[in-house]
Protein backbone atom coordinates (compact mmCIF):
# COMPACT_ATOMS: atom_id res chain seq x y z
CA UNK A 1 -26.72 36.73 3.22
CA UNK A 2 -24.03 35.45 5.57
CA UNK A 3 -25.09 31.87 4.91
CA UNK A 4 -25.17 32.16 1.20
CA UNK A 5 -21.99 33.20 0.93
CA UNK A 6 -20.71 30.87 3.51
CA UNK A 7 -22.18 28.17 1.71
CA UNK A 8 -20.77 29.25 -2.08
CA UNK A 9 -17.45 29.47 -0.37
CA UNK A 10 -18.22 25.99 0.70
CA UNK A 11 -19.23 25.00 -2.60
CA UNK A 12 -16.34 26.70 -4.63
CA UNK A 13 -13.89 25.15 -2.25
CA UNK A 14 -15.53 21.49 -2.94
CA UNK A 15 -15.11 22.09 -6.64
CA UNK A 16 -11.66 23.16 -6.82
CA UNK A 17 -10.91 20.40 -4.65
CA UNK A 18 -12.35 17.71 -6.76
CA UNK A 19 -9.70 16.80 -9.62
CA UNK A 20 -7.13 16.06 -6.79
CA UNK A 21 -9.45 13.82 -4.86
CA UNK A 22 -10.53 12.01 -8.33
CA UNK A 23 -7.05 11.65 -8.91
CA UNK A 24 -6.10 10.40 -5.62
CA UNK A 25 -4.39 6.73 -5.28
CA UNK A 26 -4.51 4.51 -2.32
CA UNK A 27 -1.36 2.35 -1.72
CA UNK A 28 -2.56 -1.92 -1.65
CA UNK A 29 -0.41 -4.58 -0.99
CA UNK A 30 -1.91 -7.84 -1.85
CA UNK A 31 0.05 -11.46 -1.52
CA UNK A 32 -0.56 -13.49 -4.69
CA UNK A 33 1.76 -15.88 -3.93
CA UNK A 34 1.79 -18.50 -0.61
CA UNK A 35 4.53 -20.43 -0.84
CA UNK A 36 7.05 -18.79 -1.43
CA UNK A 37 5.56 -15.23 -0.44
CA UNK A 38 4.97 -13.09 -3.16
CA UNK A 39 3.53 -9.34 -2.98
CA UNK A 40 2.07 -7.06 -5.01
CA UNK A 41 1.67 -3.50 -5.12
CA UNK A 42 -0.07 -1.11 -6.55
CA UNK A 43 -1.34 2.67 -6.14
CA UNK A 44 2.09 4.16 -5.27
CA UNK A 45 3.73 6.87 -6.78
CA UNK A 46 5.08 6.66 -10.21
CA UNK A 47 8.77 5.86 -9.63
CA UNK A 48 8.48 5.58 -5.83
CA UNK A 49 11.07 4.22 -3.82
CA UNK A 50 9.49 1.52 -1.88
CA UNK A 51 11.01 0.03 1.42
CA UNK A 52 9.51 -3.23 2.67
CA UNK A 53 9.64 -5.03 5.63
CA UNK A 54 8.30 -8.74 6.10
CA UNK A 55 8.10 -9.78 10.11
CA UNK A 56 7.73 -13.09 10.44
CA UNK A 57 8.41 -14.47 14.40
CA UNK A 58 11.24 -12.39 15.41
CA UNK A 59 12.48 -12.24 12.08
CA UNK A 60 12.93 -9.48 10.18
CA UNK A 61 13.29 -9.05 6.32
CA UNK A 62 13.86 -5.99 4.09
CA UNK A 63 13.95 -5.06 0.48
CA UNK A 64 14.48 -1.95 -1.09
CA UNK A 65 12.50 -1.42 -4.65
CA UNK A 66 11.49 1.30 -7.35
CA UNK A 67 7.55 1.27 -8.17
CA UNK A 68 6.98 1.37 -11.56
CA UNK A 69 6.14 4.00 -14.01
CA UNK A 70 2.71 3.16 -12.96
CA UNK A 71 3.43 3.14 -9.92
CA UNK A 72 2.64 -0.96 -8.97
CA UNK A 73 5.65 -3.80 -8.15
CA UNK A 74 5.95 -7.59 -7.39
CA UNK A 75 8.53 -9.22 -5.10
CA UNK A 76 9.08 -12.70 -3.65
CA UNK A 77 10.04 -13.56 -0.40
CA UNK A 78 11.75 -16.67 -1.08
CA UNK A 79 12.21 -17.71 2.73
CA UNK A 80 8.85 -17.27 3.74
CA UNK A 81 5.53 -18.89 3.11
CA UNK A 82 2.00 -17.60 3.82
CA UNK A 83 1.23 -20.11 6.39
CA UNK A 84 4.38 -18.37 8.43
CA UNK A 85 1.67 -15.87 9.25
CA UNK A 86 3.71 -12.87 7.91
CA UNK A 87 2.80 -9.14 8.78
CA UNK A 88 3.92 -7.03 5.58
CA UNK A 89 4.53 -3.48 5.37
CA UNK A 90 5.32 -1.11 2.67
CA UNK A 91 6.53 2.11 2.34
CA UNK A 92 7.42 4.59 0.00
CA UNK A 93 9.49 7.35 0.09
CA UNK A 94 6.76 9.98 -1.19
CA UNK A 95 4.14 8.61 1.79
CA UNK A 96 2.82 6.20 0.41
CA UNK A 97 1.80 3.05 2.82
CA UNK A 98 0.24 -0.27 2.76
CA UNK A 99 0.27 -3.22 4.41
CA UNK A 100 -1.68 -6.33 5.08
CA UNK A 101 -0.70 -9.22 7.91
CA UNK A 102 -1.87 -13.12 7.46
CA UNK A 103 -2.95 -15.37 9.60
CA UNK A 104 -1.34 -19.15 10.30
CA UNK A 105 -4.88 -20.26 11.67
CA UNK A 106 -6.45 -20.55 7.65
CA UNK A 107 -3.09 -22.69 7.27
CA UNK A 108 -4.01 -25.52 9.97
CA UNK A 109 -5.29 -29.05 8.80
């Protein structure tokens, strides 16, 4: 009897559970852009303010943005190209995260 009830607690728990974790978003950062660098986001917050940071060598470059109602963005990094080999990370101020970091060896001829 112990198990069955162990088990429907199981179960009920799963099912409550299950409209959040349908509804769940995942931050992604994508570049769609290579020259200049341009980034786009999408699965943050509605309204999220997003802070990004673009390392490239031992520089360092920030922007502050909003996400959009949906909850996506697009900026360009005007001073830095893909084949830079830039390391991009994003985050919002609700926890939302992403990042993604490209390599300069799929730029060499």
């Amino acid at each position: 009897m112990k198990r069955v009830t162990g088990a429907l607690v199981v179960v009920v728990a799963l099912v409550a559970c299950s409209p959040a974790l349908a509804t769940a978003r995942h931050a992604r950062l994508v570049p769609i852009n290579g020259d200049p660098l341009r980034v786009k986001g999408t699965g943050f917050a509605p309204r999220e303010h997003i802070r990004i940071k673009v390392f490239v060598g031992t520089r360092r470059i920030g922007r502050r943005l909003t996400a959009s109602r949906r909850g996506s963005f697009v900026v360009t990094f005007k001073t830095v190209r893909a084949c830079d080999g830039p390391t991009v990370i994003a985050r919002g101020s609700r926890g939302s995260r992403a990042s993604f970091n490209l390599s300069q060896i799929a730029c060499l001829n």
